[in-house]
PDB file of N, CA and C in Angstrom:
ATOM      1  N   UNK A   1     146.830-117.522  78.721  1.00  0.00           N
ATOM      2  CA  UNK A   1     147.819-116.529  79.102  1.00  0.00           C
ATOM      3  C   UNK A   1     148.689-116.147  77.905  1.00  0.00           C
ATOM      4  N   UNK A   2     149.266-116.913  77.000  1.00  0.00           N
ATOM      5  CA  UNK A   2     149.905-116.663  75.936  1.00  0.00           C
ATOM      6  C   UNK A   2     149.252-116.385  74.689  1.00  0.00           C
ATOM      7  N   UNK A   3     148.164-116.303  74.511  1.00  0.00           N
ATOM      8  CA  UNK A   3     147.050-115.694  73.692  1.00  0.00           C
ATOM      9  C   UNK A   3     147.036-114.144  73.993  1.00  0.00           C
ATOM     10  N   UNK A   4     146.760-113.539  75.289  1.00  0.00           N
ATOM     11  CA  UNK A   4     146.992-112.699  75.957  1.00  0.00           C
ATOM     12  C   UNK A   4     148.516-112.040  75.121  1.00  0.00           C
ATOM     13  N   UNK A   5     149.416-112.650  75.973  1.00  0.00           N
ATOM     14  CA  UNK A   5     150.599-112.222  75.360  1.00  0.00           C
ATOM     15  C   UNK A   5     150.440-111.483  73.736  1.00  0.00           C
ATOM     16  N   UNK A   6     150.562-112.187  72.969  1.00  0.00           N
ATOM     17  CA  UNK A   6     150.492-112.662  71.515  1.00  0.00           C
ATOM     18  C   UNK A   6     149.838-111.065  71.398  1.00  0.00           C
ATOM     19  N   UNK A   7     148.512-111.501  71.865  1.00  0.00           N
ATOM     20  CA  UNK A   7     147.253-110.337  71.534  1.00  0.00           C
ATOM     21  C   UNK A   7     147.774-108.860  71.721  1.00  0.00           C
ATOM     22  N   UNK A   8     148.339-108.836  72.852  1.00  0.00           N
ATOM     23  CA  UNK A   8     148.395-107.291  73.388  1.00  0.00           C
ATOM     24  C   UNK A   8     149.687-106.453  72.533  1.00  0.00           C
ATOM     25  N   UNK A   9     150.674-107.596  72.328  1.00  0.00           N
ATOM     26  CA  UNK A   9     151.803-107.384  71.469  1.00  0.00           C
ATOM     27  C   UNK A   9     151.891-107.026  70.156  1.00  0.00           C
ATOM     28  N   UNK A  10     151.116-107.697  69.148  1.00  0.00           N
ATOM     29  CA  UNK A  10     150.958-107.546  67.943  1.00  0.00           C
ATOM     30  C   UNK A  10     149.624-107.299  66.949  1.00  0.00           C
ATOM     31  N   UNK A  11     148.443-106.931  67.894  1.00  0.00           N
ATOM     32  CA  UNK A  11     146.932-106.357  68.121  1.00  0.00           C
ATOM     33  C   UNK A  11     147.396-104.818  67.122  1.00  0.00           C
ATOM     34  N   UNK A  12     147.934-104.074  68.094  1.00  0.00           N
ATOM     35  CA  UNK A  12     148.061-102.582  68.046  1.00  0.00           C
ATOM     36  C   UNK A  12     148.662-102.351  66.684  1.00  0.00           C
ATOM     37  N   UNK A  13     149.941-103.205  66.504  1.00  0.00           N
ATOM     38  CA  UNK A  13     150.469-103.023  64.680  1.00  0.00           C
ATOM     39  C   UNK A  13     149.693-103.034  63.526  1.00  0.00           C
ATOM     40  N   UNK A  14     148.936-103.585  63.696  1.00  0.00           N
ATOM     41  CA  UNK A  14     147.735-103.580  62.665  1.00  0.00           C
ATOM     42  C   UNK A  14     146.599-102.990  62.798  1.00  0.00           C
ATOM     43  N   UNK A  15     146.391-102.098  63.746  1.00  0.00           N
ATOM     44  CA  UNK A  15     145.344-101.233  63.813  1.00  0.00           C
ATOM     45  C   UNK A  15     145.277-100.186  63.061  1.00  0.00           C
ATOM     46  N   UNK A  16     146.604 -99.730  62.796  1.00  0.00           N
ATOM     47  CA  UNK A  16     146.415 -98.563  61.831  1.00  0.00           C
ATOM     48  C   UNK A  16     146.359 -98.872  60.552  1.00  0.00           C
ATOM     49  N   UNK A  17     146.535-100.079  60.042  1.00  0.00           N
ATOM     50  CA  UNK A  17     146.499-100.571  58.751  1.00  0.00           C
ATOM     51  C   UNK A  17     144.936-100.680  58.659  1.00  0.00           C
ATOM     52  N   UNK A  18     144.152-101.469  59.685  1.00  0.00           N
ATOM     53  CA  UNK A  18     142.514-101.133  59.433  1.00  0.00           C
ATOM     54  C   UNK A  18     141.862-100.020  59.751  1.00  0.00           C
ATOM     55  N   UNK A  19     143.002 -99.380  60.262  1.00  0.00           N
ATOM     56  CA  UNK A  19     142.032 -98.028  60.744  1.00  0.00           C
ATOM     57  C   UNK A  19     141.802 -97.361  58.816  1.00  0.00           C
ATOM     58  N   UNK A  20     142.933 -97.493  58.273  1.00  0.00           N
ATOM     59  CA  UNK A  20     143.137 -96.938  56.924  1.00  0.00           C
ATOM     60  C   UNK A  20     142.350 -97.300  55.965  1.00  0.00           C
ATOM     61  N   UNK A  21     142.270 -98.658  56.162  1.00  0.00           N
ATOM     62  CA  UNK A  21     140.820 -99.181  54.983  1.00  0.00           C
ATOM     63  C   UNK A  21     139.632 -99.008  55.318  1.00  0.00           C
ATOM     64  N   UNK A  22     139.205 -98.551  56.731  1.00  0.00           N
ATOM     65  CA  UNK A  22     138.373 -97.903  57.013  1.00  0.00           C
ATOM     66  C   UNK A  22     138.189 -96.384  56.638  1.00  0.00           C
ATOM     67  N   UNK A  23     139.324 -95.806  57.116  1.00  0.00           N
ATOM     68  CA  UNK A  23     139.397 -94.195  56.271  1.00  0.00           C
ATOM     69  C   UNK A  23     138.760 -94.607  54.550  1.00  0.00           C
ATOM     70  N   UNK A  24     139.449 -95.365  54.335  1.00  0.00           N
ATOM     71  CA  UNK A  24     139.487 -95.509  52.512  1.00  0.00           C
ATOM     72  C   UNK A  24     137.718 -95.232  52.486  1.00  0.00           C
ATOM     73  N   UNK A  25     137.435 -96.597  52.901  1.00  0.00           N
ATOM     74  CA  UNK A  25     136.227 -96.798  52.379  1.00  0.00           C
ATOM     75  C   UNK A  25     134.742 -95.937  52.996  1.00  0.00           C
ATOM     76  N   UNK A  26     135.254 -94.753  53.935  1.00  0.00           N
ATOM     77  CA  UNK A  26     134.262 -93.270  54.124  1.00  0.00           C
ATOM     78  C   UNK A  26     133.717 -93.327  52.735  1.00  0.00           C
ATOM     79  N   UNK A  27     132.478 -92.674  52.804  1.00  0.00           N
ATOM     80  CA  UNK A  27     131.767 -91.912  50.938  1.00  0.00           C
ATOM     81  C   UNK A  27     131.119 -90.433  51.584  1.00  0.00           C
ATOM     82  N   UNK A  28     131.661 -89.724  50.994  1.00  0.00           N
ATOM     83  CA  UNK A  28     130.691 -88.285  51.022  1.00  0.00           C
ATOM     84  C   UNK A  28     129.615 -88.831  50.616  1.00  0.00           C
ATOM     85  N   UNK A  29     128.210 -88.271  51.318  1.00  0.00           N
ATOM     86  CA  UNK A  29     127.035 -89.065  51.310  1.00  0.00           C
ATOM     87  C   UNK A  29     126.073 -87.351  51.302  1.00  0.00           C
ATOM     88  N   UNK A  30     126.997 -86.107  50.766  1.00  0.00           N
ATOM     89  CA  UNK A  30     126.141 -84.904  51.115  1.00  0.00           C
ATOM     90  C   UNK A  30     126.420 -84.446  52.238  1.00  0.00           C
ATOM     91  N   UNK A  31     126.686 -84.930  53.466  1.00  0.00           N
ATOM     92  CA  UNK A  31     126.357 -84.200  55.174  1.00  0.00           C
ATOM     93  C   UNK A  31     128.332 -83.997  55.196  1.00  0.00           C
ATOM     94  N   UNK A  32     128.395 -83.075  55.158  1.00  0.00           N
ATOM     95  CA  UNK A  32     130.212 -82.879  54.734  1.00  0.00           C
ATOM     96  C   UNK A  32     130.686 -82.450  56.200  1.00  0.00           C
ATOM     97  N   UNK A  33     129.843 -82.008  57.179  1.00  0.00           N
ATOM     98  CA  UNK A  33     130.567 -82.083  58.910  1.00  0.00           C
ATOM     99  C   UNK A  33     130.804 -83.811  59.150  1.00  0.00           C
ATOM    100  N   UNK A  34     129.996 -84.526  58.487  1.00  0.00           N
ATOM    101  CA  UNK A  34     129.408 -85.834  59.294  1.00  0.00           C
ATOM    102  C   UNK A  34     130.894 -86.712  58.765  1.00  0.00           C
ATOM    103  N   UNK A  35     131.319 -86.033  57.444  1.00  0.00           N
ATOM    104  CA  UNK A  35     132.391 -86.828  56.580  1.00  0.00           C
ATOM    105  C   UNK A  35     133.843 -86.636  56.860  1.00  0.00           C
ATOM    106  N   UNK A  36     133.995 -85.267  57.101  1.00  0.00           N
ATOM    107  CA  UNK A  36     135.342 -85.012  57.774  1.00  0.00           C
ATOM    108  C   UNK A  36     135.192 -85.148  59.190  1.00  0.00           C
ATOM    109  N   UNK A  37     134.296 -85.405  60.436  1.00  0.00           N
ATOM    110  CA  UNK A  37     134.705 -86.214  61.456  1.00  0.00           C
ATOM    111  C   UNK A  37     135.115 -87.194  61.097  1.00  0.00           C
ATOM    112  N   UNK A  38     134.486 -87.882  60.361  1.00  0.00           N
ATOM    113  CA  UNK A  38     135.253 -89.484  60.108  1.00  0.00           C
ATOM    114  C   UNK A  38     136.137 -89.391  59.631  1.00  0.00           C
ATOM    115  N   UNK A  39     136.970 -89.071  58.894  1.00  0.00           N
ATOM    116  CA  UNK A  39     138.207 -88.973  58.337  1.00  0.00           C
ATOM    117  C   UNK A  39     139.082 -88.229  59.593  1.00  0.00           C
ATOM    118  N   UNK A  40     138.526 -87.592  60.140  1.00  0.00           N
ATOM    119  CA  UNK A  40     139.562 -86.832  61.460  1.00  0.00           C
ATOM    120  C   UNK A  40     139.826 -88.017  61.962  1.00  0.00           C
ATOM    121  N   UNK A  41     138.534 -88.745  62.603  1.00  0.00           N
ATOM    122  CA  UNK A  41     138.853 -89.653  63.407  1.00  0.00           C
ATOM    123  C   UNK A  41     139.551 -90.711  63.218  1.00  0.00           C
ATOM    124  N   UNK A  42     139.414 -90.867  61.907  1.00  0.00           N
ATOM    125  CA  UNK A  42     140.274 -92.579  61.369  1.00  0.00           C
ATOM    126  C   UNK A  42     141.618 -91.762  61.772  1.00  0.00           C
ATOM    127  N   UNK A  43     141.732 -90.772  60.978  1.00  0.00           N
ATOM    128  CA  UNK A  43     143.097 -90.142  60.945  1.00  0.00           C
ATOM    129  C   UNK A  43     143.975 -89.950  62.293  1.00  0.00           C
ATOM    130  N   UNK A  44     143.218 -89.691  63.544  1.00  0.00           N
ATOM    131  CA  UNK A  44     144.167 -90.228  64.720  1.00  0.00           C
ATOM    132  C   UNK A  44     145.278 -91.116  64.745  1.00  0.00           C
ATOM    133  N   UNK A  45     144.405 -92.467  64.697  1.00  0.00           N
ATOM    134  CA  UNK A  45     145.155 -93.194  64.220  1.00  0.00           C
ATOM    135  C   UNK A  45     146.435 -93.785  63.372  1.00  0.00           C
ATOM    136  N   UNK A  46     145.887 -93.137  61.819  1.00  0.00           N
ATOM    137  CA  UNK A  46     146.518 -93.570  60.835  1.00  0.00           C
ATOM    138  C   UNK A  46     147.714 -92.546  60.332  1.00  0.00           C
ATOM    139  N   UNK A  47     147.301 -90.920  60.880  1.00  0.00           N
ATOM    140  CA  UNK A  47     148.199 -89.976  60.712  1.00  0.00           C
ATOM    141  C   UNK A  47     148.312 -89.826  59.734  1.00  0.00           C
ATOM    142  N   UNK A  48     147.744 -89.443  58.581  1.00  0.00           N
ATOM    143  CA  UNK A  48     147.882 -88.942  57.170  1.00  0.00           C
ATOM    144  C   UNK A  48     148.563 -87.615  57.248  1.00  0.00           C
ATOM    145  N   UNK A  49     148.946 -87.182  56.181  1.00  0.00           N
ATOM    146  CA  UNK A  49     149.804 -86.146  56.689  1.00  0.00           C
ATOM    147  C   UNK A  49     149.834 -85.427  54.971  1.00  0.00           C
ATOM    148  N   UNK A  50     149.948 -84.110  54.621  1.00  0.00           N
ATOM    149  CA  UNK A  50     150.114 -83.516  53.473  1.00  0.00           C
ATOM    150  C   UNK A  50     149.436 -84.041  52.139  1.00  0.00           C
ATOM    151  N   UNK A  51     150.186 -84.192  51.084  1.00  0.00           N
ATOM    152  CA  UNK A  51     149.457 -84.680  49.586  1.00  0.00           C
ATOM    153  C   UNK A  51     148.451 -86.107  49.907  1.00  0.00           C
ATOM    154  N   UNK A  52     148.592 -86.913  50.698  1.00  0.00           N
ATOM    155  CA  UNK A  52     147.816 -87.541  50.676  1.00  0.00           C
ATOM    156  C   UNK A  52     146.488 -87.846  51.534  1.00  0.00           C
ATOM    157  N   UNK A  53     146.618 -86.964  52.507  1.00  0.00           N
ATOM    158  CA  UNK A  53     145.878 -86.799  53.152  1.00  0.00           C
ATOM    159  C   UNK A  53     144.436 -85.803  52.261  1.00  0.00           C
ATOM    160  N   UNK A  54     145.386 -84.731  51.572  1.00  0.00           N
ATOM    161  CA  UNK A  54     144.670 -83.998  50.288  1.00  0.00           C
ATOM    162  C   UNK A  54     143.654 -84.391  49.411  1.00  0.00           C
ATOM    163  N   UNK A  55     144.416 -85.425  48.874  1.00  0.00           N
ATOM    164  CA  UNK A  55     143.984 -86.443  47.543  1.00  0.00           C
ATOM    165  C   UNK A  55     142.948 -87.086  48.395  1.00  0.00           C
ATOM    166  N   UNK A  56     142.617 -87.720  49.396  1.00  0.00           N
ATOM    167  CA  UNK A  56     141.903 -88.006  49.579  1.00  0.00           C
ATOM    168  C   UNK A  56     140.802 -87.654  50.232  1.00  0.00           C
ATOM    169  N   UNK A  57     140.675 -86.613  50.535  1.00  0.00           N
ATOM    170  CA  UNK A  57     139.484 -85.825  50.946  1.00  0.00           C
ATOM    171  C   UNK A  57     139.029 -85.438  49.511  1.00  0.00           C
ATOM    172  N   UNK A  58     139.929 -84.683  48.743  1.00  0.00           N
ATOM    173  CA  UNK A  58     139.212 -84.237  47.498  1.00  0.00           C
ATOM    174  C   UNK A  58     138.054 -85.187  46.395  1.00  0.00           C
ATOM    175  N   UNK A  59     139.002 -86.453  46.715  1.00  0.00           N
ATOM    176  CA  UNK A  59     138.356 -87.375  45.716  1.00  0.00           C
ATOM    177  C   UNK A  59     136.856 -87.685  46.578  1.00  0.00           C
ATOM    178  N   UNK A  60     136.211 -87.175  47.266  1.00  0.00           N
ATOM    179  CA  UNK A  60     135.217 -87.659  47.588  1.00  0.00           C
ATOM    180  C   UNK A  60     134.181 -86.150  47.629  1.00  0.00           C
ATOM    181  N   UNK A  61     134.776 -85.292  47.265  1.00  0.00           N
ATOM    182  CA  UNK A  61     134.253 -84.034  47.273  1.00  0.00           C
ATOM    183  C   UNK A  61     133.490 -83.813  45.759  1.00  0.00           C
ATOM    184  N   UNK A  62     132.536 -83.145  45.404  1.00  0.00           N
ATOM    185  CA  UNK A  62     132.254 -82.702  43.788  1.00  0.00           C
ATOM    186  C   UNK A  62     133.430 -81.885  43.507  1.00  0.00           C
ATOM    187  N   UNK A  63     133.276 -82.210  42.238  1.00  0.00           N
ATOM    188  CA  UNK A  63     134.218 -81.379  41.615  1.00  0.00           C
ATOM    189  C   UNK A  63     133.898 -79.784  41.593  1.00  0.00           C
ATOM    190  N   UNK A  64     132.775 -79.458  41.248  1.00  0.00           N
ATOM    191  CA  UNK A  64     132.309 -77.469  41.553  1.00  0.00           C
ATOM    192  C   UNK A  64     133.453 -77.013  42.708  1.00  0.00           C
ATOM    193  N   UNK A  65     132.859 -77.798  43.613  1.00  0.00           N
ATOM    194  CA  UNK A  65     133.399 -77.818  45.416  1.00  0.00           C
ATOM    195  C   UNK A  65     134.479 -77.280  45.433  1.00  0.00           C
ATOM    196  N   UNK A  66     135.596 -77.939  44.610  1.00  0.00           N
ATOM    197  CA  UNK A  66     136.536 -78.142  44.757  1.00  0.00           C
ATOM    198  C   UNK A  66     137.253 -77.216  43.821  1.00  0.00           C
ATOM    199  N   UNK A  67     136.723 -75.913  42.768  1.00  0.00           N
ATOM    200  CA  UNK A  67     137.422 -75.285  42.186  1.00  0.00           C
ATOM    201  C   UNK A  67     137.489 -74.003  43.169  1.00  0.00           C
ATOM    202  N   UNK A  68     136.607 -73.625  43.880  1.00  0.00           N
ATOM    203  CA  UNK A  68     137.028 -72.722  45.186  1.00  0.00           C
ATOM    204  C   UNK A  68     137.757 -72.558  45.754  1.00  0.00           C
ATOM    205  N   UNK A  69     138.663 -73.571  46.747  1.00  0.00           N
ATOM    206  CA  UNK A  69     139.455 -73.215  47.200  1.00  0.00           C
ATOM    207  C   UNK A  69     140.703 -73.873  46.304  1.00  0.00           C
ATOM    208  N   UNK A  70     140.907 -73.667  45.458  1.00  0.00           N
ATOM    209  CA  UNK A  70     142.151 -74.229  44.185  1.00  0.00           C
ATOM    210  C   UNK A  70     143.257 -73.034  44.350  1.00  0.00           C
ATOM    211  N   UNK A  71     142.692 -71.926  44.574  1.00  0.00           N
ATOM    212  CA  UNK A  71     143.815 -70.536  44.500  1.00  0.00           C
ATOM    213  C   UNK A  71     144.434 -70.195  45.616  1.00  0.00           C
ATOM    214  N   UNK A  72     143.726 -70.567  46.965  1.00  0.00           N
ATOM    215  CA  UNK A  72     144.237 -70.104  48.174  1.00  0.00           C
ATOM    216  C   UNK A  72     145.540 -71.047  48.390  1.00  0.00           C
ATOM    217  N   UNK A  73     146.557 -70.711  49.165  1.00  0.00           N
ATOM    218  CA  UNK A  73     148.218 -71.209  49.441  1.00  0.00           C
ATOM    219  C   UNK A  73     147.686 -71.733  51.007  1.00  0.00           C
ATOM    220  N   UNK A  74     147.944 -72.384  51.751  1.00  0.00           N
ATOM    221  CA  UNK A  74     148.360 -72.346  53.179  1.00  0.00           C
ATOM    222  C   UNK A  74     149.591 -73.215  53.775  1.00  0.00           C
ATOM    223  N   UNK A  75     149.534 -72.364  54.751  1.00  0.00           N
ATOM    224  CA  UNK A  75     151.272 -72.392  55.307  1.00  0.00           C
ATOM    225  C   UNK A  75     151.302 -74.232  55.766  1.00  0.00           C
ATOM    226  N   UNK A  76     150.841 -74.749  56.282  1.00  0.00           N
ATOM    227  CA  UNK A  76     150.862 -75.615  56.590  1.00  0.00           C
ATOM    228  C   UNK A  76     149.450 -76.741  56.776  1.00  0.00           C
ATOM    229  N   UNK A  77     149.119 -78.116  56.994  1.00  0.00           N
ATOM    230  CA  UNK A  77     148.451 -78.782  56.543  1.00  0.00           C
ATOM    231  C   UNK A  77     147.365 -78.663  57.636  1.00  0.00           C
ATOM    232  N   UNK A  78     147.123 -78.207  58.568  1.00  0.00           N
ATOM    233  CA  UNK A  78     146.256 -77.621  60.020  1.00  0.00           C
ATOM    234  C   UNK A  78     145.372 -76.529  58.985  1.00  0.00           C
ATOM    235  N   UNK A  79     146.113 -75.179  58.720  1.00  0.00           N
ATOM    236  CA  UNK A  79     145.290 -74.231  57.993  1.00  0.00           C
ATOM    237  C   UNK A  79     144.269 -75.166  56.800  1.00  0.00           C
ATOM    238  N   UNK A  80     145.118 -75.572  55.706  1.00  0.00           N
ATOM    239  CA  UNK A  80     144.386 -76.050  54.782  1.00  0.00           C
ATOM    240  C   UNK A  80     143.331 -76.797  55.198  1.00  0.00           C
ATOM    241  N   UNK A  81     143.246 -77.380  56.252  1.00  0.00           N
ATOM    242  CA  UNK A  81     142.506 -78.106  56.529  1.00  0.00           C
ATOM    243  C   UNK A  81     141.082 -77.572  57.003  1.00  0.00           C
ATOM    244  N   UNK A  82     141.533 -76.397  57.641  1.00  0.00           N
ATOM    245  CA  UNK A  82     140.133 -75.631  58.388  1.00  0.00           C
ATOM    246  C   UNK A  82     139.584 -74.598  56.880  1.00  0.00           C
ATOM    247  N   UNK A  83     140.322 -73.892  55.789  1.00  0.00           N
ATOM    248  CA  UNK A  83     139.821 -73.786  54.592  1.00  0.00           C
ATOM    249  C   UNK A  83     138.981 -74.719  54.357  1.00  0.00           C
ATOM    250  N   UNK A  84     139.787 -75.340  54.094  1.00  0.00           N
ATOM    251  CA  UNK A  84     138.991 -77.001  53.012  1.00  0.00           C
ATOM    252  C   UNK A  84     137.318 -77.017  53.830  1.00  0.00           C
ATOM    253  N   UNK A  85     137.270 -76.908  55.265  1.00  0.00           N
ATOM    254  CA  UNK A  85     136.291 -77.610  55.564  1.00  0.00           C
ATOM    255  C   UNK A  85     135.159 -76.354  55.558  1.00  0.00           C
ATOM    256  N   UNK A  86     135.882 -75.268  55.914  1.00  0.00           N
ATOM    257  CA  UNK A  86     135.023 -74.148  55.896  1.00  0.00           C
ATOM    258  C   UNK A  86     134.488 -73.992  54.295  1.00  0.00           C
ATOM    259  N   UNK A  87     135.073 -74.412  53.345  1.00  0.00           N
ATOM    260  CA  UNK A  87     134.392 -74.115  51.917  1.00  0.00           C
ATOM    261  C   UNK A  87     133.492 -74.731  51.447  1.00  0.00           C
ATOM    262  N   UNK A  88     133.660 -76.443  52.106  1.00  0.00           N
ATOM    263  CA  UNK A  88     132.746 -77.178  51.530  1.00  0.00           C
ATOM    264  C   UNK A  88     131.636 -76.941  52.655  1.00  0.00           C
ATOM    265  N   UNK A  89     131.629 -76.826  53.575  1.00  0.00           N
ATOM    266  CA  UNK A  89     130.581 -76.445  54.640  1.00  0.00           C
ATOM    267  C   UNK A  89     129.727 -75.604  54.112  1.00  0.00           C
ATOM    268  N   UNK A  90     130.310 -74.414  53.107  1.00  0.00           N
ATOM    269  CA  UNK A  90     129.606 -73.307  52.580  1.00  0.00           C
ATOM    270  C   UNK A  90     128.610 -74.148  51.658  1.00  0.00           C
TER     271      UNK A  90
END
Protein backbone atom coordinates (compact mmCIF):
# COMPACT_ATOMS: atom_id res chain seq x y z
CA UNK A 1 0.00 0.00 0.00
CA UNK A 2 2.76 2.51 0.70
CA UNK A 3 4.73 1.60 -2.37
CA UNK A 4 1.52 2.54 -4.06
CA UNK A 5 1.53 5.74 -2.23
CA UNK A 6 5.24 6.63 -2.88
CA UNK A 7 4.66 5.48 -6.65
CA UNK A 8 1.68 7.49 -7.71
CA UNK A 9 3.14 10.64 -5.90
CA UNK A 10 6.53 11.02 -7.14
CA UNK A 11 6.31 8.58 -10.56
CA UNK A 12 4.83 11.60 -12.61
CA UNK A 13 7.86 14.25 -11.52
CA UNK A 14 10.19 12.49 -13.34
CA UNK A 15 8.48 11.64 -16.32
CA UNK A 16 9.18 14.60 -18.05
CA UNK A 17 12.77 14.50 -17.24
CA UNK A 18 12.75 10.94 -19.24
CA UNK A 19 10.41 11.92 -21.51
CA UNK A 20 13.39 14.58 -22.48
CA UNK A 21 16.26 12.17 -22.79
CA UNK A 22 14.15 10.39 -24.82
CA UNK A 23 13.32 13.51 -27.04
CA UNK A 24 17.27 14.02 -26.90
CA UNK A 25 18.20 10.85 -28.08
CA UNK A 26 15.45 10.81 -31.51
CA UNK A 27 18.11 10.69 -34.85
CA UNK A 28 16.76 11.91 -38.17
CA UNK A 29 17.15 8.60 -39.88
CA UNK A 30 15.83 10.34 -43.54
CA UNK A 31 11.81 9.62 -42.97
CA UNK A 32 11.33 13.44 -41.56
CA UNK A 33 7.15 12.84 -40.94
CA UNK A 34 8.34 9.70 -38.86
CA UNK A 35 10.92 12.27 -36.85
CA UNK A 36 8.84 15.16 -36.00
CA UNK A 37 5.98 12.83 -34.67
CA UNK A 38 8.41 11.82 -32.25
CA UNK A 39 9.55 14.91 -31.13
CA UNK A 40 5.73 16.17 -31.10
CA UNK A 41 5.08 13.41 -29.04
CA UNK A 42 7.93 13.48 -26.47
CA UNK A 43 7.11 17.14 -26.53
CA UNK A 44 3.57 16.71 -24.90
CA UNK A 45 5.06 15.93 -22.22
CA UNK A 46 8.18 17.83 -21.86
CA UNK A 47 6.76 21.18 -23.43
CA UNK A 48 9.65 22.65 -25.21
CA UNK A 49 8.84 25.85 -26.13
CA UNK A 50 10.77 28.60 -28.60
CA UNK A 51 14.85 28.67 -29.08
CA UNK A 52 15.10 25.45 -27.79
CA UNK A 53 12.73 23.62 -29.00
CA UNK A 54 14.42 25.20 -32.49
CA UNK A 55 17.94 24.16 -31.79
CA UNK A 56 16.87 21.04 -31.51
CA UNK A 57 15.02 20.01 -34.34
CA UNK A 58 17.61 21.80 -36.47
CA UNK A 59 20.53 19.93 -35.15
CA UNK A 60 19.23 16.79 -36.52
CA UNK A 61 18.23 18.22 -39.86
CA UNK A 62 21.13 18.56 -42.93
CA UNK A 63 22.43 21.49 -43.14
CA UNK A 64 21.18 22.28 -47.24
CA UNK A 65 17.66 21.68 -45.38
CA UNK A 66 18.08 24.09 -43.28
CA UNK A 67 19.26 27.20 -45.40
CA UNK A 68 15.57 27.40 -46.82
CA UNK A 69 13.67 28.33 -44.43
CA UNK A 70 16.56 30.76 -42.67
CA UNK A 71 14.70 34.02 -44.22
CA UNK A 72 11.11 33.42 -43.40
CA UNK A 73 9.98 35.42 -39.75
CA UNK A 74 6.96 33.70 -37.95
CA UNK A 75 4.73 35.21 -35.55
CA UNK A 76 4.82 32.67 -33.16
CA UNK A 77 6.31 29.05 -32.41
CA UNK A 78 2.89 26.94 -33.86
CA UNK A 79 3.55 28.77 -37.43
CA UNK A 80 7.29 28.07 -37.43
CA UNK A 81 6.65 24.92 -36.73
CA UNK A 82 4.23 23.93 -39.62
CA UNK A 83 7.05 25.95 -42.06
CA UNK A 84 9.81 23.99 -40.61
CA UNK A 85 7.96 20.78 -41.31
CA UNK A 86 6.46 21.68 -44.57
CA UNK A 87 10.17 22.48 -45.93
CA UNK A 88 11.86 19.61 -44.84
CA UNK A 89 8.93 17.40 -46.04
CA UNK A 90 9.73 19.09 -49.44
Amino acid sequence: MCEQVVTKRFVPTHEAERTLELMKAERYDGEVRQYLLQIENHNIKVGLQGVVLKDMLKAQMPEASLLRPSYDKFPNDELWLEGFKNVMIQ
